[in-house]
Protein backbone atom coordinates (compact mmCIF):
# COMPACT_ATOMS: atom_id res chain seq x y z
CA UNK A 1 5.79 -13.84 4.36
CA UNK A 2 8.48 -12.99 6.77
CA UNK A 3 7.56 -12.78 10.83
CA UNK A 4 7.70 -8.51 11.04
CA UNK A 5 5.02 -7.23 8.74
CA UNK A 6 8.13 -3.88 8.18
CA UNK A 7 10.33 -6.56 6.79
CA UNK A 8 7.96 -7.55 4.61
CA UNK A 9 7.30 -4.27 3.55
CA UNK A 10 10.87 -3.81 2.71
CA UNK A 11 10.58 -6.61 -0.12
CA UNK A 12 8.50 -4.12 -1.76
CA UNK A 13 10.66 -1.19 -1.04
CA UNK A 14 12.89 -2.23 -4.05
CA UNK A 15 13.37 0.23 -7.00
CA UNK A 16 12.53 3.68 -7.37
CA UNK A 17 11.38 5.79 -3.99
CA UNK A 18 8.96 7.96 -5.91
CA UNK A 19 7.01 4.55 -6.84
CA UNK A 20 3.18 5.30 -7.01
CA UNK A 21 1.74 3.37 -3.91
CA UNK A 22 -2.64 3.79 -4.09
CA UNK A 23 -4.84 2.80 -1.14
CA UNK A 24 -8.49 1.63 -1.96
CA UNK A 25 -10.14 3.84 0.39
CA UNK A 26 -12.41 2.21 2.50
CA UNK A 27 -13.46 -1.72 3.09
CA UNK A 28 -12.35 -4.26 0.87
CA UNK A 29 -13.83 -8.22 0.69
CA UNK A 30 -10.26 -9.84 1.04
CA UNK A 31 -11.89 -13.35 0.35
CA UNK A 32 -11.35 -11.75 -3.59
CA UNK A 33 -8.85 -13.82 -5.37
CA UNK A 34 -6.04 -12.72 -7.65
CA UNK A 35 -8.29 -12.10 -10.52
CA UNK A 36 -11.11 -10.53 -8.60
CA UNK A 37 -8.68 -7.84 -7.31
CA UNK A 38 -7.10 -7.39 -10.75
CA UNK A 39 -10.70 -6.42 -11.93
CA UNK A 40 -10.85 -4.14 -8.84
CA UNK A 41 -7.67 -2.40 -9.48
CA UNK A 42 -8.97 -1.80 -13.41
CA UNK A 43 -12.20 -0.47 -12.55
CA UNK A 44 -11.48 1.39 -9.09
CA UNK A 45 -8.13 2.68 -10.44
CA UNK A 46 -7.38 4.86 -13.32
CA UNK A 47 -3.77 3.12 -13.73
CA UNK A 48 -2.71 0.14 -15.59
CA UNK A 49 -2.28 -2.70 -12.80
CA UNK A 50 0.73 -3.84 -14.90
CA UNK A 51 2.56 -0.62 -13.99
CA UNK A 52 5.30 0.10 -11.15
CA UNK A 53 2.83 0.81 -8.87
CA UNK A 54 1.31 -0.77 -5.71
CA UNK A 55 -2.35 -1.01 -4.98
CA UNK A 56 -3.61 -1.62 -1.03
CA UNK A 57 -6.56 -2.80 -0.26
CA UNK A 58 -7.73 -3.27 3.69
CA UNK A 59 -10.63 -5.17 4.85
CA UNK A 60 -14.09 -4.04 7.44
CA UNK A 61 -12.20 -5.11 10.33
CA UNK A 62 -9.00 -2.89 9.57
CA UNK A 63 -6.79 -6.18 10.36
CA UNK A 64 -5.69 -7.09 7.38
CA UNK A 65 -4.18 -5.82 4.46
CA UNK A 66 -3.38 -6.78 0.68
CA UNK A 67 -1.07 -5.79 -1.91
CA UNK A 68 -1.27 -5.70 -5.20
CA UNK A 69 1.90 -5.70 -6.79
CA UNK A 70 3.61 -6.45 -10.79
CA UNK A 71 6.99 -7.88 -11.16
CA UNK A 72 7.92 -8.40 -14.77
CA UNK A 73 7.04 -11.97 -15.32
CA UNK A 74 3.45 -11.99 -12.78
CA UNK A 75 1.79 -10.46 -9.90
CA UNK A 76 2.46 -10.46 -6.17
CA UNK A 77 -0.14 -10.61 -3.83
CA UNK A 78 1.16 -9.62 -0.57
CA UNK A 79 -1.25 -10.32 2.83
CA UNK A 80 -0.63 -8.54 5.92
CA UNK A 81 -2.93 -9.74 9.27
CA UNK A 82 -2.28 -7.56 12.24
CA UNK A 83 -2.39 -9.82 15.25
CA UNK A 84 -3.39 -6.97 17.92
CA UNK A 85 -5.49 -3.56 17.14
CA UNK A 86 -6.72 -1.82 14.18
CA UNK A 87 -4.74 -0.29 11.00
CA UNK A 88 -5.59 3.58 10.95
CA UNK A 89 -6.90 2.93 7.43
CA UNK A 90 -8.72 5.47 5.81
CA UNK A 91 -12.51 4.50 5.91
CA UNK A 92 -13.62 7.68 4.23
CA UNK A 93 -12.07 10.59 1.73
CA UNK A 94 -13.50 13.24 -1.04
CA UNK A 95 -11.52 10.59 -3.56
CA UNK A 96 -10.99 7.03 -4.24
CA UNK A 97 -7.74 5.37 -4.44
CA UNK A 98 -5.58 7.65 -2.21
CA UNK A 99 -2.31 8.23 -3.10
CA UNK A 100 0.71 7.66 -0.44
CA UNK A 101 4.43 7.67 -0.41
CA UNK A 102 6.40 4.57 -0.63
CA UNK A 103 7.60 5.96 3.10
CA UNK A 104 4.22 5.91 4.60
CA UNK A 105 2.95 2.59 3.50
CA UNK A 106 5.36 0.94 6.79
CA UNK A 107 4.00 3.71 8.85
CA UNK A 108 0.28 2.24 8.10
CA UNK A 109 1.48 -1.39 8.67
CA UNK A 110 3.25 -0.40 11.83
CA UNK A 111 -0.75 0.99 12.88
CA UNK A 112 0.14 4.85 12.60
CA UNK A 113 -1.40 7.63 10.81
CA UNK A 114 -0.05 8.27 7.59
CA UNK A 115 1.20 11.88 8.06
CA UNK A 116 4.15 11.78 10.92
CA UNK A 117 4.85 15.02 11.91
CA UNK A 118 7.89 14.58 13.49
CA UNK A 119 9.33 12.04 10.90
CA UNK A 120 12.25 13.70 8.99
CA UNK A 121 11.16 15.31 5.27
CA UNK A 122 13.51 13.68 2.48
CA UNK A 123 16.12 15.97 1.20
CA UNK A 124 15.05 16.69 -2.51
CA UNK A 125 18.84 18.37 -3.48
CA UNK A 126 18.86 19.65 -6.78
CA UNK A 127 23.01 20.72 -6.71
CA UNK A 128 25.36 19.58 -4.18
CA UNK A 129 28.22 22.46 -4.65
């Protein structure tokens, strides 16, 4: 993986912005290989892990990070290890995976809360004249 955990973030970034990004709320064992985290995603997730989407999964420690992710041919399995402080992960929610915008999931690697009030809202134009 590349040196700046946002550049490799921006691998993923690739196709559609509305792609469905899930976060496995709460601790994950990241010793889990490829296959244990494909059985993960099928029985924690209602979604097909072949699909578009991206599935996150962050460990006790809130240091470390993986991504689950399809690409025609195979899967990608990203891992992110934050050197200094904590992720601001969600430990706890009313439901399991949480959804998140392709746009927040640098926000979480960068350390920050998910919701940025002060970030810009996307334009969603539906005529231009």
């Amino acid at each position: 993986m590349v040196a700046s955990g946002r550049a490799g973030i921006d691998i993923m970034m690739r196709g559609h912005p509305q792609r469905p990004v899930y976060l496995a709320v709460g601790a994950t064992d990241l010793r889990k290989s490829l296959d244990s985290l494909a059985a993960l995603v099928q029985s924690t997730f209602p979604w097909d892990p072949c699909s578009a989407a991206l599935f996150v999964f962050c460990n006790r420690e809130r240091n470390t990070l993986k991504i689950w992710e399809w690409a025609d041919h195979g899967f990608w399995l990203h891992y992110f290890r934050w050197e200094r402080g904590r992720l601001a992960w969600p430990m706890t929610a009313a439901a399991s995976p949480q959804a998140v915008t392709l746009r927040q999931l640098p926000w979480l690697v960068d350390g920050l809360p998910r919701e940025q009030p002060t970030a810009s809202r996307p334009l969603r134009h539906r005529q231009i004249i």
